[in-house]
N, C-alpha and C. Protein backbone atom coordinates (compact mmCIF):
# COMPACT_ATOMS: atom_id res chain seq x y z
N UNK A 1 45.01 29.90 -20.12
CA UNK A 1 45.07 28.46 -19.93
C UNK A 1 43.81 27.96 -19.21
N UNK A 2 43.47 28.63 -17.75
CA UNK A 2 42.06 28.36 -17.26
C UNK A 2 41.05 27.98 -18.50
N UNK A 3 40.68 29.18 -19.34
CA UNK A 3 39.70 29.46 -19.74
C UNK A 3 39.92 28.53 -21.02
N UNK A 4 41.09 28.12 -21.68
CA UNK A 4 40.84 26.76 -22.40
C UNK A 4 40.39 25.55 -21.96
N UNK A 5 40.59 25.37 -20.35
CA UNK A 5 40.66 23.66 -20.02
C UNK A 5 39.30 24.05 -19.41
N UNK A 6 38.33 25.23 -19.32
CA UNK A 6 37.45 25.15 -19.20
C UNK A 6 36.56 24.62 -20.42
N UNK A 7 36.57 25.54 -21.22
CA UNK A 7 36.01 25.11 -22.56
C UNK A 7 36.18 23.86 -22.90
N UNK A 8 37.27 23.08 -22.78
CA UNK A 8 37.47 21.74 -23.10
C UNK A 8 36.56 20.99 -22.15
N UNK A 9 36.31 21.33 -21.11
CA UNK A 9 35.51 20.19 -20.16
C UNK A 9 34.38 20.79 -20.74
N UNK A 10 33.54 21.73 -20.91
CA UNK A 10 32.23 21.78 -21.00
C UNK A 10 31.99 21.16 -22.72
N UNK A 11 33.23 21.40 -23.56
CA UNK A 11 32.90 20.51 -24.96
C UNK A 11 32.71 19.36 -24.54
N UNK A 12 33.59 18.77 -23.88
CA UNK A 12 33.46 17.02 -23.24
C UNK A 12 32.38 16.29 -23.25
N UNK A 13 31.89 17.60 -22.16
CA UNK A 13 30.72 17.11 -21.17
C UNK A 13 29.17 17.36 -22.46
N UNK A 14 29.43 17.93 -23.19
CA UNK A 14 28.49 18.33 -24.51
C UNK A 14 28.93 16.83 -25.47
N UNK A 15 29.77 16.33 -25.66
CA UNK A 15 30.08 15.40 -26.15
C UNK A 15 29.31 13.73 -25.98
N UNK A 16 29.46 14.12 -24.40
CA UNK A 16 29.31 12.65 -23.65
C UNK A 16 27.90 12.43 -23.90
N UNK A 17 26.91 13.49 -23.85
CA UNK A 17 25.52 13.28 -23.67
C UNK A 17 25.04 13.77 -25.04
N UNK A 18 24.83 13.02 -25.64
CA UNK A 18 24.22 12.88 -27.24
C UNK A 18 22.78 13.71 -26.82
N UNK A 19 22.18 13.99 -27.85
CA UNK A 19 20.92 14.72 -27.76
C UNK A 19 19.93 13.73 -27.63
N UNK A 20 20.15 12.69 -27.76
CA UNK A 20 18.75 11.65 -27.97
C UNK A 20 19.17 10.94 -26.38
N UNK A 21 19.85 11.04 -25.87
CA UNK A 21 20.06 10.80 -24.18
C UNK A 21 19.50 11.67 -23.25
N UNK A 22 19.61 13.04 -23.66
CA UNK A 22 18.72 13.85 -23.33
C UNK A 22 17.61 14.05 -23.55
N UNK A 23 17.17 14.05 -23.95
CA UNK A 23 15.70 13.99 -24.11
C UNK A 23 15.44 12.50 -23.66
N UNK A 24 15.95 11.25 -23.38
CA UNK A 24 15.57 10.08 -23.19
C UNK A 24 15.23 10.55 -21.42
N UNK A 25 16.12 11.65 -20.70
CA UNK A 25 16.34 11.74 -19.74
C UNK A 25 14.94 12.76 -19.32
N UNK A 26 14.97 13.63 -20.10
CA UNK A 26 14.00 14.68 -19.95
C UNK A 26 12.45 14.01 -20.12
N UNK A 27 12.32 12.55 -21.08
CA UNK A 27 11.22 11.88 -21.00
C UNK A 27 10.68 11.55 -19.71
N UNK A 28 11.93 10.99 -19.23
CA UNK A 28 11.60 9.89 -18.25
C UNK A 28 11.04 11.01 -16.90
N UNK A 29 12.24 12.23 -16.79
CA UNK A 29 11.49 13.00 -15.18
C UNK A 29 9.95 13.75 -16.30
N UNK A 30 9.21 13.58 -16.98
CA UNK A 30 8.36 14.29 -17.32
C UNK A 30 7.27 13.43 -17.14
N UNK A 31 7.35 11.85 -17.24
CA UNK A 31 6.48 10.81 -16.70
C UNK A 31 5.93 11.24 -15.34
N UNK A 32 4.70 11.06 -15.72
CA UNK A 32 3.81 11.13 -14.15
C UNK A 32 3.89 9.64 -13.73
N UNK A 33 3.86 9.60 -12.09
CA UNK A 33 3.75 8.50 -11.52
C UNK A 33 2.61 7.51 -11.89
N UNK A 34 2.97 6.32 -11.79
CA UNK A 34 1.71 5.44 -12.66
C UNK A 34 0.64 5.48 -11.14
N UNK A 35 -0.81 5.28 -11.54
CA UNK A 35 -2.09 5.77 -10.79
C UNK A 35 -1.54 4.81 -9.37
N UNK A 36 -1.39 3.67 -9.77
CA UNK A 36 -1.59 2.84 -8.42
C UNK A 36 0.08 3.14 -7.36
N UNK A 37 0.77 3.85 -7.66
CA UNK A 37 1.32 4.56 -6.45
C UNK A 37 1.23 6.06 -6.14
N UNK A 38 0.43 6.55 -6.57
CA UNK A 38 -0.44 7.85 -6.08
C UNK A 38 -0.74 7.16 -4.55
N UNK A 39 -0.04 8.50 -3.90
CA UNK A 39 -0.68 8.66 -2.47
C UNK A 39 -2.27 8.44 -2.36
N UNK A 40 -2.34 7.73 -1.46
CA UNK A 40 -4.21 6.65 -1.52
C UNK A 40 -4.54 8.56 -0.05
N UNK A 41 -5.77 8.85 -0.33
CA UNK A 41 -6.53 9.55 0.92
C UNK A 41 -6.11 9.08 1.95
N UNK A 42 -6.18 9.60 3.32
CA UNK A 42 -5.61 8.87 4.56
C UNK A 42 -7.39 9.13 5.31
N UNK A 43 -7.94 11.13 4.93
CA UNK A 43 -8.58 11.29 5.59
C UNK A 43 -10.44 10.32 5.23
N UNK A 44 -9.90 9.79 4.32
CA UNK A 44 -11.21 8.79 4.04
C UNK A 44 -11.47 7.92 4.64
N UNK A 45 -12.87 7.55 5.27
CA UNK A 45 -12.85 5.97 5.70
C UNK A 45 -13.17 5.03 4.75
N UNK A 46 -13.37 5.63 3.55
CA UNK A 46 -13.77 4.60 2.67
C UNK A 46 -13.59 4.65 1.61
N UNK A 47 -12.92 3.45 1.28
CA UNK A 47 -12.38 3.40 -0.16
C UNK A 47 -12.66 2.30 -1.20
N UNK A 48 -12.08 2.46 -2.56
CA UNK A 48 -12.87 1.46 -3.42
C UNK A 48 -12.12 0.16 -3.92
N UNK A 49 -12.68 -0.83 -4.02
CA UNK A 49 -11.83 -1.75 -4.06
C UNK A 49 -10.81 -2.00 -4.57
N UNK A 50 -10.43 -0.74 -5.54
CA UNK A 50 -9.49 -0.62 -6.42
C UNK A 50 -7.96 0.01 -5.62
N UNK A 51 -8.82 0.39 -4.86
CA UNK A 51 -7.62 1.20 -3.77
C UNK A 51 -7.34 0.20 -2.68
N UNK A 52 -8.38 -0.62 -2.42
CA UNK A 52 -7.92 -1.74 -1.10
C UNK A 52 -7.00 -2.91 -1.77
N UNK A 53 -6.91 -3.47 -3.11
CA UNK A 53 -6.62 -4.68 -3.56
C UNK A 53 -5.01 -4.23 -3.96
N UNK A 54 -4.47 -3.11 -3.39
CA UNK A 54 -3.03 -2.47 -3.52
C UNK A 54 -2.28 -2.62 -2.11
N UNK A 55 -2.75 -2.94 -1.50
CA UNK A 55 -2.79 -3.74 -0.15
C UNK A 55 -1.54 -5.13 0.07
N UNK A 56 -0.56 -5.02 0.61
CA UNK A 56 0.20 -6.17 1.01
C UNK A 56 0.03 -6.60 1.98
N UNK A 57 -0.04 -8.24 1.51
CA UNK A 57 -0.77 -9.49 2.59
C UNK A 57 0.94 -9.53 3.73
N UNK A 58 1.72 -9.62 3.66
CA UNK A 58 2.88 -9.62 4.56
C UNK A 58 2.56 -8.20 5.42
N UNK A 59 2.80 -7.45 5.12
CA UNK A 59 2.92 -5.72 6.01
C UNK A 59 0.78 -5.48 6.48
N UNK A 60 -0.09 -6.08 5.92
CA UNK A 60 -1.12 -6.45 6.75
C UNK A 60 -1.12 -7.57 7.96
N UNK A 61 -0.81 -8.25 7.53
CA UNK A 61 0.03 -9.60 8.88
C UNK A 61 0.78 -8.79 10.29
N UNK A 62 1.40 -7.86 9.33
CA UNK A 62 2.19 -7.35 10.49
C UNK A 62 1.74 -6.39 11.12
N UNK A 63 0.95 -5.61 10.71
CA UNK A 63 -0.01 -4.18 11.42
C UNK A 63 -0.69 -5.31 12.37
N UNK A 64 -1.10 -6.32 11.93
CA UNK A 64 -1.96 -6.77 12.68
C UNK A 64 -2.00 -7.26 13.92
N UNK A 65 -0.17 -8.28 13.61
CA UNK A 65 0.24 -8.49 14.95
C UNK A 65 0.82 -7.33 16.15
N UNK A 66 1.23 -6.33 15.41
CA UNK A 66 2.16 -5.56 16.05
C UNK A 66 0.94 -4.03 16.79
N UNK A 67 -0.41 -4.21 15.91
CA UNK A 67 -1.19 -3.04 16.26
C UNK A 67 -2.21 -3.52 16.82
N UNK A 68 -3.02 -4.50 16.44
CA UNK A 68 -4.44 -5.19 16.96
C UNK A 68 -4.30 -6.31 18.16
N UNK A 69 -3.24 -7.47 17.29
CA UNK A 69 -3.66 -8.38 18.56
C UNK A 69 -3.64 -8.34 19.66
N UNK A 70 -2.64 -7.92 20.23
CA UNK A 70 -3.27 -7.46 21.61
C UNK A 70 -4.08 -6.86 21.98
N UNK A 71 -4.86 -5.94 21.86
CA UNK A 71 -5.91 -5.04 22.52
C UNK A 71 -6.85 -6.05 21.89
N UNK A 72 -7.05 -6.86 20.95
CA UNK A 72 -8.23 -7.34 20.33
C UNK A 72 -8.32 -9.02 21.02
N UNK A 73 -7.12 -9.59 21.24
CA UNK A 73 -6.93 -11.11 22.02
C UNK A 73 -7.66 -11.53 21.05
N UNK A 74 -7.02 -11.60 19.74
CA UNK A 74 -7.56 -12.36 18.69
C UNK A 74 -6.19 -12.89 18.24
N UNK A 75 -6.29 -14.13 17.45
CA UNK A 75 -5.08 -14.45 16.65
C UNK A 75 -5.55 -13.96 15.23
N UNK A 76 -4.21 -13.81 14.48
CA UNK A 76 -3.98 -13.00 13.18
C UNK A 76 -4.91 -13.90 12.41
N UNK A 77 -5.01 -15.38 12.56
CA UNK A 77 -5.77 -16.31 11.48
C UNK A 77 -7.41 -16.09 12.02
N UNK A 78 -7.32 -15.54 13.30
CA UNK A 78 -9.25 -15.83 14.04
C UNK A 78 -10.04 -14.51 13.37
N UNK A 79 -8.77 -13.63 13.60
CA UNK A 79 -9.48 -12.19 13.05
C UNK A 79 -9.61 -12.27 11.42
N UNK A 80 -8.56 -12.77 10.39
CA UNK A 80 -9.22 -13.20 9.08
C UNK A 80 -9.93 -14.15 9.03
N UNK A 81 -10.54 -14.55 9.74
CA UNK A 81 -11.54 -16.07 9.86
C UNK A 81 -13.21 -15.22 9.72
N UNK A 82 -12.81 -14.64 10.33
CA UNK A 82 -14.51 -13.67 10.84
C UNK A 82 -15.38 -13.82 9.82
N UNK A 83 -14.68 -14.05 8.27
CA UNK A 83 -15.41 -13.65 6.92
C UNK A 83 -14.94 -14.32 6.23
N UNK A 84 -15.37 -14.86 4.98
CA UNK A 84 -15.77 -15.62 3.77
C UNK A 84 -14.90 -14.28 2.93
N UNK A 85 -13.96 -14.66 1.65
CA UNK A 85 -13.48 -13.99 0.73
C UNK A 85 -14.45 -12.90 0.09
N UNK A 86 -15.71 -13.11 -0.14
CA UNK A 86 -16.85 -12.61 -0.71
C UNK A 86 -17.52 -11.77 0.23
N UNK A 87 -17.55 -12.14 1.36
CA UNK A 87 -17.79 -11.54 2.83
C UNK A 87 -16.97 -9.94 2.82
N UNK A 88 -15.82 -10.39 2.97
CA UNK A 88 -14.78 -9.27 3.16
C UNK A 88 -14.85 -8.41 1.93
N UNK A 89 -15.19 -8.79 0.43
CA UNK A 89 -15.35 -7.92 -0.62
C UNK A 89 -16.42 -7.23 -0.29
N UNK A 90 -17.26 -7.85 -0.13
CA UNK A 90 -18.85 -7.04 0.04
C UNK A 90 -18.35 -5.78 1.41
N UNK A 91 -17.98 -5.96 2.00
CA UNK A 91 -18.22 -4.92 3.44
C UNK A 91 -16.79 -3.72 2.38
N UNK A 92 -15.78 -4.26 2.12
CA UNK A 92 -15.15 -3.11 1.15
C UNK A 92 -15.76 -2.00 0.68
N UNK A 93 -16.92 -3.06 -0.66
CA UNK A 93 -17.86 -2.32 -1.89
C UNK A 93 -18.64 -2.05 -0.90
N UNK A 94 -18.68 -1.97 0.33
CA UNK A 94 -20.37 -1.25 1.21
C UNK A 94 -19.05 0.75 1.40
N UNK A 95 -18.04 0.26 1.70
CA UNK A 95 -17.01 1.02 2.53
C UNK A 95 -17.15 0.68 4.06
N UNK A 96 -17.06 -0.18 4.03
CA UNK A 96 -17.34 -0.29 5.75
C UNK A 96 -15.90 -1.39 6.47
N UNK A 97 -15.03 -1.60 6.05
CA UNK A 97 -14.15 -2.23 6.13
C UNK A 97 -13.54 -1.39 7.11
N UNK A 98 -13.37 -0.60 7.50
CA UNK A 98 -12.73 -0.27 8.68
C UNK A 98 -13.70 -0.56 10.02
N UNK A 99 -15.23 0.31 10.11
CA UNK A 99 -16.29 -0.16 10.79
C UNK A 99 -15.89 -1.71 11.29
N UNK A 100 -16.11 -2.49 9.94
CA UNK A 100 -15.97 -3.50 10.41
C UNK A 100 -14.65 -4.17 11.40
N UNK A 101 -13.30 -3.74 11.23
CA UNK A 101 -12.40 -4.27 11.89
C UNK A 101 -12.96 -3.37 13.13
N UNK A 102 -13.29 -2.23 13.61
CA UNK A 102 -13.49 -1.66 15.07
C UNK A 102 -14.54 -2.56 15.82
N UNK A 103 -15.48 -3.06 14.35
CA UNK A 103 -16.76 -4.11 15.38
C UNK A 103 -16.33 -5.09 15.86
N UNK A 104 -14.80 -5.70 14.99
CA UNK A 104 -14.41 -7.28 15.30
C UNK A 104 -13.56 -6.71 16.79
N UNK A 105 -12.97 -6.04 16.40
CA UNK A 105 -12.23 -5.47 17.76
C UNK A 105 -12.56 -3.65 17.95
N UNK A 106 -13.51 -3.97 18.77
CA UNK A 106 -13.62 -2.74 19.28
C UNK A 106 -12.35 -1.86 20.14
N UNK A 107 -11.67 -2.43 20.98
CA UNK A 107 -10.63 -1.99 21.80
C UNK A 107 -9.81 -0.93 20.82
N UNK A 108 -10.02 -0.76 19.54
CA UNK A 108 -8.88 0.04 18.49
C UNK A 108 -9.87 0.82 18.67
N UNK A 109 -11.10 1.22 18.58
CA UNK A 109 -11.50 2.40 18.22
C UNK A 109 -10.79 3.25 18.26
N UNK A 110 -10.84 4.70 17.97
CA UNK A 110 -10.09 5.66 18.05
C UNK A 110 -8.06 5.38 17.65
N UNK A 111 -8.06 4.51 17.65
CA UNK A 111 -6.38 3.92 17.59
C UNK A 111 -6.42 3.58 15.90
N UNK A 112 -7.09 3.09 15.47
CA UNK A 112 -7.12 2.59 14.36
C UNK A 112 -6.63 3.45 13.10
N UNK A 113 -6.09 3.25 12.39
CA UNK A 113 -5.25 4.32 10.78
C UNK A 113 -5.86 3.51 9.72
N UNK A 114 -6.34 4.56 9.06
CA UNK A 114 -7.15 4.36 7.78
C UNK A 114 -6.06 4.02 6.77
N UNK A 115 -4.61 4.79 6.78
CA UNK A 115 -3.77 3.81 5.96
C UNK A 115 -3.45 2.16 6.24
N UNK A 116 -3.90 2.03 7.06
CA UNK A 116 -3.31 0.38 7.53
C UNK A 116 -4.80 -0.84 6.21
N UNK A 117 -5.77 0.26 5.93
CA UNK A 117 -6.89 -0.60 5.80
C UNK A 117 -6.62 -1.42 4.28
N UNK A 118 -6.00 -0.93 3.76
CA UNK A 118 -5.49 -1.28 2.50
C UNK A 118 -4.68 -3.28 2.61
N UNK A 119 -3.91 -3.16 3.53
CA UNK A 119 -3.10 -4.01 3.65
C UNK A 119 -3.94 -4.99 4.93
N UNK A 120 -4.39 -4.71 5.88
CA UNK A 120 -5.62 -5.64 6.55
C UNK A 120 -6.39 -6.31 5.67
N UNK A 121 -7.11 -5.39 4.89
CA UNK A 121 -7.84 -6.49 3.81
C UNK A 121 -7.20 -6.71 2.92
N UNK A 122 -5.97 -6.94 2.38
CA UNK A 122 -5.66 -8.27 1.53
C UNK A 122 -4.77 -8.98 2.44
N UNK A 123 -4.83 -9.17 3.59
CA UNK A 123 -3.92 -9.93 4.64
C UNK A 123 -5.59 -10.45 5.03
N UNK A 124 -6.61 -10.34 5.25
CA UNK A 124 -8.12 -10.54 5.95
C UNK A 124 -8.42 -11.40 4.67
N UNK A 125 -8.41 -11.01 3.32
CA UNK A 125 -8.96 -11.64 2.15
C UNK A 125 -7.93 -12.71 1.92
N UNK A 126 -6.79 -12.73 1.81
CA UNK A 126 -5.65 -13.83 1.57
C UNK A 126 -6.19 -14.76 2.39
N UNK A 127 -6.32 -14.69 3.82
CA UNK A 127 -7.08 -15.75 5.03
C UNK A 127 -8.15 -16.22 5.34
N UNK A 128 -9.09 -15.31 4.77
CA UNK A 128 -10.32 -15.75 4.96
C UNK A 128 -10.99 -17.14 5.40
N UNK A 129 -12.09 -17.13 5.87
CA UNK A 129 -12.53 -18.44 6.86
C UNK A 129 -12.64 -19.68 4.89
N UNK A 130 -12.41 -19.15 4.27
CA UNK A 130 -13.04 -20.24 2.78
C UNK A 130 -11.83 -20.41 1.98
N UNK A 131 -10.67 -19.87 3.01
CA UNK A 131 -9.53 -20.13 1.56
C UNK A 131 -8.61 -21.25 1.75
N UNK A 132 -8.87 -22.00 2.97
CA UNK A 132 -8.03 -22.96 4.07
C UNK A 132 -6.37 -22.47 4.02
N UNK A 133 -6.44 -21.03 3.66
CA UNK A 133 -4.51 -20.34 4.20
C UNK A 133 -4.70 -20.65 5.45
N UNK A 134 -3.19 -20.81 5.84
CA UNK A 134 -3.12 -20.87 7.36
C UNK A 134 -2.20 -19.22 7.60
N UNK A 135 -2.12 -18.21 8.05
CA UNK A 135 -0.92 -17.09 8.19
C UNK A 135 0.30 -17.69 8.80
N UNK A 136 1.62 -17.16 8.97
CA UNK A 136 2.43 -17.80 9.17
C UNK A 136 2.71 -17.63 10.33
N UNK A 137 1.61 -16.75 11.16
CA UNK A 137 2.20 -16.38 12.89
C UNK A 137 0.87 -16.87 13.55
């Protein structure tokens, strides 16, 4: 009796999943992750604009208030003010976009995370001194 109501569940279960479900299934875990959520370098200081413009303007806002402004006594809109939209691209395409936030606020040196740089500059580029955004803090 076991060994029938076994067989019956594994026919079932052979039943339920058609062959073209399987393989629909076996497609999908065989997909590689699409490029732009590939883990970005951490140990780089410099990256290409293609890697900075993956960057969220909300969770840059917030590194900013919650990691810089204080040690820097800048407001979130003074520190994206520093630079012109074109400004902030150019120091990117130099790689110097981190440099540059340690020059605007030096007090991070050494404190500063190269993952945060992604999301600073499109929270720095969203604000910029030429785009008249205001940030919302």
């Amino acid at each position: 009796m076991k060994k029938h109501l076994t067989l019956l569940l594994l026919s079932s279960l052979l039943i339920a999943f058609s062959p073209s479900q399987v393989n629909i299934q076996n497609n999908l875990l065989a997909q590689k992750r699409p490029s732009q959520y590939k883990s970005m370098p951490t140990s780089s200081h410099k990256r290409t604009i293609q890697e900075m413009i993956q960057g969220n303007v909300t969770r840059g806002e917030s590194i900013f208030i919650r990691y810089l402004q204080s040690p820097c006594q800048l407001s979130a809109s003074d520190f994206a003010a520093q630079h012109s939209q074109d400004e902030w691209e150019a120091i990117v395409q130099a790689g110097e976009f981190q440099a540059e936030v340690i020059k605007i606020c030096p007090a991070i040196k050494g404190k500063y995370q190269s993952i945060w740089s992604p999301d600073l500059y499109e929270f720095a580029y969203t604000y910029a001194n030429d785009t008249g955004n205001l940030p919302v803090s």
